[in-house]
Protein backbone atom coordinates (compact mmCIF):
# COMPACT_ATOMS: atom_id res chain seq x y z
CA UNK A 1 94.28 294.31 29.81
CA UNK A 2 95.14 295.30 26.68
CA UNK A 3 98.55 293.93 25.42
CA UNK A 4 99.53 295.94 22.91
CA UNK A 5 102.80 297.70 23.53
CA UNK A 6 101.05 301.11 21.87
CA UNK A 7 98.38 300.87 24.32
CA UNK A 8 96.85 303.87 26.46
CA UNK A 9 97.17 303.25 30.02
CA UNK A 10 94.90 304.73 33.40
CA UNK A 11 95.47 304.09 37.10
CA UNK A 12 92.96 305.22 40.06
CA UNK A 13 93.80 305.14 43.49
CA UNK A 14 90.12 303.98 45.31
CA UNK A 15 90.41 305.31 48.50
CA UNK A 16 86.05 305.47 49.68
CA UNK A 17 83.80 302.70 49.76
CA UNK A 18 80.60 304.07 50.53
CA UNK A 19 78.09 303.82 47.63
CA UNK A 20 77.89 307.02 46.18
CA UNK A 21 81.92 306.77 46.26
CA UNK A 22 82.02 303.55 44.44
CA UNK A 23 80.66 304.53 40.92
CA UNK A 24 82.93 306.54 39.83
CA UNK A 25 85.96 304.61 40.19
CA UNK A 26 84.35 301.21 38.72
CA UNK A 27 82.43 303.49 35.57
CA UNK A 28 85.40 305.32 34.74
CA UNK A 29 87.72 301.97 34.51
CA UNK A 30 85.67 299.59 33.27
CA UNK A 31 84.84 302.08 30.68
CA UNK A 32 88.44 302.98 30.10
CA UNK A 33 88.98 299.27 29.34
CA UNK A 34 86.50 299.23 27.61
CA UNK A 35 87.61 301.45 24.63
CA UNK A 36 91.37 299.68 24.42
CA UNK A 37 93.39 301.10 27.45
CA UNK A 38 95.39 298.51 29.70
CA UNK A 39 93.83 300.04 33.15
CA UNK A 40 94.95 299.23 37.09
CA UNK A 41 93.03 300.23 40.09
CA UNK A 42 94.44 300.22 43.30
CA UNK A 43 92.10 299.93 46.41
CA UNK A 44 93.11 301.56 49.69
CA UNK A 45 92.20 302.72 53.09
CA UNK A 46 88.03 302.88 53.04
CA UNK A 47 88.44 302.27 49.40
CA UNK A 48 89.27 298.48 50.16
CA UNK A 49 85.88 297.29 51.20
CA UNK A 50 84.82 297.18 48.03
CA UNK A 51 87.01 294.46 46.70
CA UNK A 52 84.75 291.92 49.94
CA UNK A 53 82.76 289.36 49.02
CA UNK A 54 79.84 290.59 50.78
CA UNK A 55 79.73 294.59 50.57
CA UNK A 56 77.65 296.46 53.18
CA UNK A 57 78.16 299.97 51.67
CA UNK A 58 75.87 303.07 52.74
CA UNK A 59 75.14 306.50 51.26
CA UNK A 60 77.61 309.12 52.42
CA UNK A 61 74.38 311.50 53.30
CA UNK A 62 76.27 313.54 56.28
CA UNK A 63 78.19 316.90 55.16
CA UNK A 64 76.57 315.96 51.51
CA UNK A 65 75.37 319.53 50.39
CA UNK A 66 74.79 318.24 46.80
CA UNK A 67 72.87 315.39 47.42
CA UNK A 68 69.50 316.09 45.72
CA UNK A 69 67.40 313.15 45.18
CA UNK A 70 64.50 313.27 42.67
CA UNK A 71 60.85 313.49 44.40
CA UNK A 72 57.59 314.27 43.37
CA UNK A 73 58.84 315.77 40.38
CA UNK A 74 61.29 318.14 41.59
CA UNK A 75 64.99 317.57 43.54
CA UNK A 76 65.22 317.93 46.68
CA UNK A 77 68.40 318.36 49.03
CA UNK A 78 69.14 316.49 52.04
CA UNK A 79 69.35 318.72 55.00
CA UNK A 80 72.32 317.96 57.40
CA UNK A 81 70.39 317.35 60.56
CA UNK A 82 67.96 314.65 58.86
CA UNK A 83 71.54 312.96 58.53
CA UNK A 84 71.80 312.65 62.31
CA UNK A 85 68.46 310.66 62.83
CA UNK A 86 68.53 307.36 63.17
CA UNK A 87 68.20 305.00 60.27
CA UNK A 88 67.96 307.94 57.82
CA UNK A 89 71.45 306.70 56.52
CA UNK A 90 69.43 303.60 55.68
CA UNK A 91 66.94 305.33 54.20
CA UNK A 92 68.74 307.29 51.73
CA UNK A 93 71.06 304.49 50.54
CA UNK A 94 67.77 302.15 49.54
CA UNK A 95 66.31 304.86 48.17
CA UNK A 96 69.49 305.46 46.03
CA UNK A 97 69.46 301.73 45.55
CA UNK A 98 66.14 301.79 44.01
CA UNK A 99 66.11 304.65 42.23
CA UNK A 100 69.47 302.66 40.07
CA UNK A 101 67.59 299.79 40.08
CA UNK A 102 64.76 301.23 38.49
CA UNK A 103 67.08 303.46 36.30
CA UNK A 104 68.91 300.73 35.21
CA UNK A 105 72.10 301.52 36.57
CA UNK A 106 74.40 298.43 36.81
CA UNK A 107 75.43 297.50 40.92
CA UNK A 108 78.55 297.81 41.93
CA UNK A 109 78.88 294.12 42.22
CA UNK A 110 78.16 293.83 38.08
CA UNK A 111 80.78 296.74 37.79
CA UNK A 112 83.02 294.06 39.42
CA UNK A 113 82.36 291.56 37.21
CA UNK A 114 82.26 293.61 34.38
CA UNK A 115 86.19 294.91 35.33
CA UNK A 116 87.72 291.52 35.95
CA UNK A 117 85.99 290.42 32.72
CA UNK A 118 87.58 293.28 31.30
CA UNK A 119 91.48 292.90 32.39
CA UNK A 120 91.51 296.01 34.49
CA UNK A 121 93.91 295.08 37.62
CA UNK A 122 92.49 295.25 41.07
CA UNK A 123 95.46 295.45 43.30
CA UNK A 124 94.69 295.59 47.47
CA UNK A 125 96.62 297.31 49.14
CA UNK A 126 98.83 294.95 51.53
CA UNK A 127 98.94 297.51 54.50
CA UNK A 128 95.42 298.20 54.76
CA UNK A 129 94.14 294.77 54.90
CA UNK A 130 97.36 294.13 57.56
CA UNK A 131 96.25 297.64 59.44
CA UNK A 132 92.17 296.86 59.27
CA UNK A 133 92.36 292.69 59.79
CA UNK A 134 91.09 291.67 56.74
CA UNK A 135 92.22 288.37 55.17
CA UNK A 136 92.45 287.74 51.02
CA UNK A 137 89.97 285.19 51.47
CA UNK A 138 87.49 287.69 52.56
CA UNK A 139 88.05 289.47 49.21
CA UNK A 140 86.63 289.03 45.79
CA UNK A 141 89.01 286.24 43.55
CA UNK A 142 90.81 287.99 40.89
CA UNK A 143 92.67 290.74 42.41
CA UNK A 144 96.19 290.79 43.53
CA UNK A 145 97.93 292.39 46.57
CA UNK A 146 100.13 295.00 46.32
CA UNK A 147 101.64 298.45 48.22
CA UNK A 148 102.57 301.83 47.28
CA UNK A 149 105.40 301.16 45.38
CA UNK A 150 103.47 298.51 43.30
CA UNK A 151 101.16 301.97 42.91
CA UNK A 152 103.81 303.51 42.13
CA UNK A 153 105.36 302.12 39.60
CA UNK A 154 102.52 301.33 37.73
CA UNK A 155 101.61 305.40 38.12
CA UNK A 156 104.34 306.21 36.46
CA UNK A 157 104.38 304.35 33.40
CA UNK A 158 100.13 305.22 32.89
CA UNK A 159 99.01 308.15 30.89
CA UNK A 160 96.14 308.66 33.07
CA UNK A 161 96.07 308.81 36.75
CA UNK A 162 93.35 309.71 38.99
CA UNK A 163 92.82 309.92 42.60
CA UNK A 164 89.18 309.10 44.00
């Protein structure tokens, strides 16, 4: 983080982990911190997962009316009832996988990197991983635990806060 006292500040609640979920949060912080502001994200509910070592995240397809994917030169949409098939949720997400990979979009685990490397404060929240079972040793090493009040009061001291 960014130390001076003059210092622009953002917080984001993370509260989805699926992949499609995931960008935003990590794009919009790590680029935050990366132009000078002191930036805290604060991971909770389905948001959580994505401070585990090993993420499994899929492609929220389902209910998805937006989801166009580029093919054969045009977009097309997903229809809700390919959704319901089986392994068309694995489909979608490796073909979103490879069309970043071939776009060149960083993964979510480099936008992890990239945010510790850049200060930004990844606070779990202490009641989620009591309420799902998870332990801090299943969890990525440089974050910090924290609840709603430790939310809080970061929230209102930021100039920026945003809810995702």
């Amino acid at each position: 983080m960014t130390n001076e006292a003059n210092a622009k500040s953002m917080s984001l609640i993370v509260t989805k982990g699926s992949l499609d979920w995931a960008y935003p949060p990590f794009i919009l912080a790590t680029t935050a911190a990366a132009m000078g502001l002191n930036v805290t994200m604060f991971f909770t509910f389905y948001g959580l997962p994505l401070l585990k070592k090993k993420l499994n995240m899929g492609l929220t397809t389902l209910g998805n009316p937006a989801m166009e994917m580029p093919m054969m030169g045009m977009h097309m949409a997903m229809p809700n009832i390919v959704s319901a098939l089986p392994g068309a949720g694995a489909l979608t997400t490796k073909m979103m996988e490879n069309l970043m990979k071939k776009k060149g979009v960083a993964s979510i685990e480099e936008l992890r990197e990239l945010a510790i490397e850049a200060d930004v404060d990844l606070i779990a929240c202490q009641m989620t991983l009591d309420l799902f079972e998870y332990d801090k040793k299943d969890m990525i090493e440089g974050i910090s635990l924290g609840g709603a009040a430790t939310y809080i009061e970061v929230a209102t001291k930021s100039d920026i806060n945003l809810f995702i």
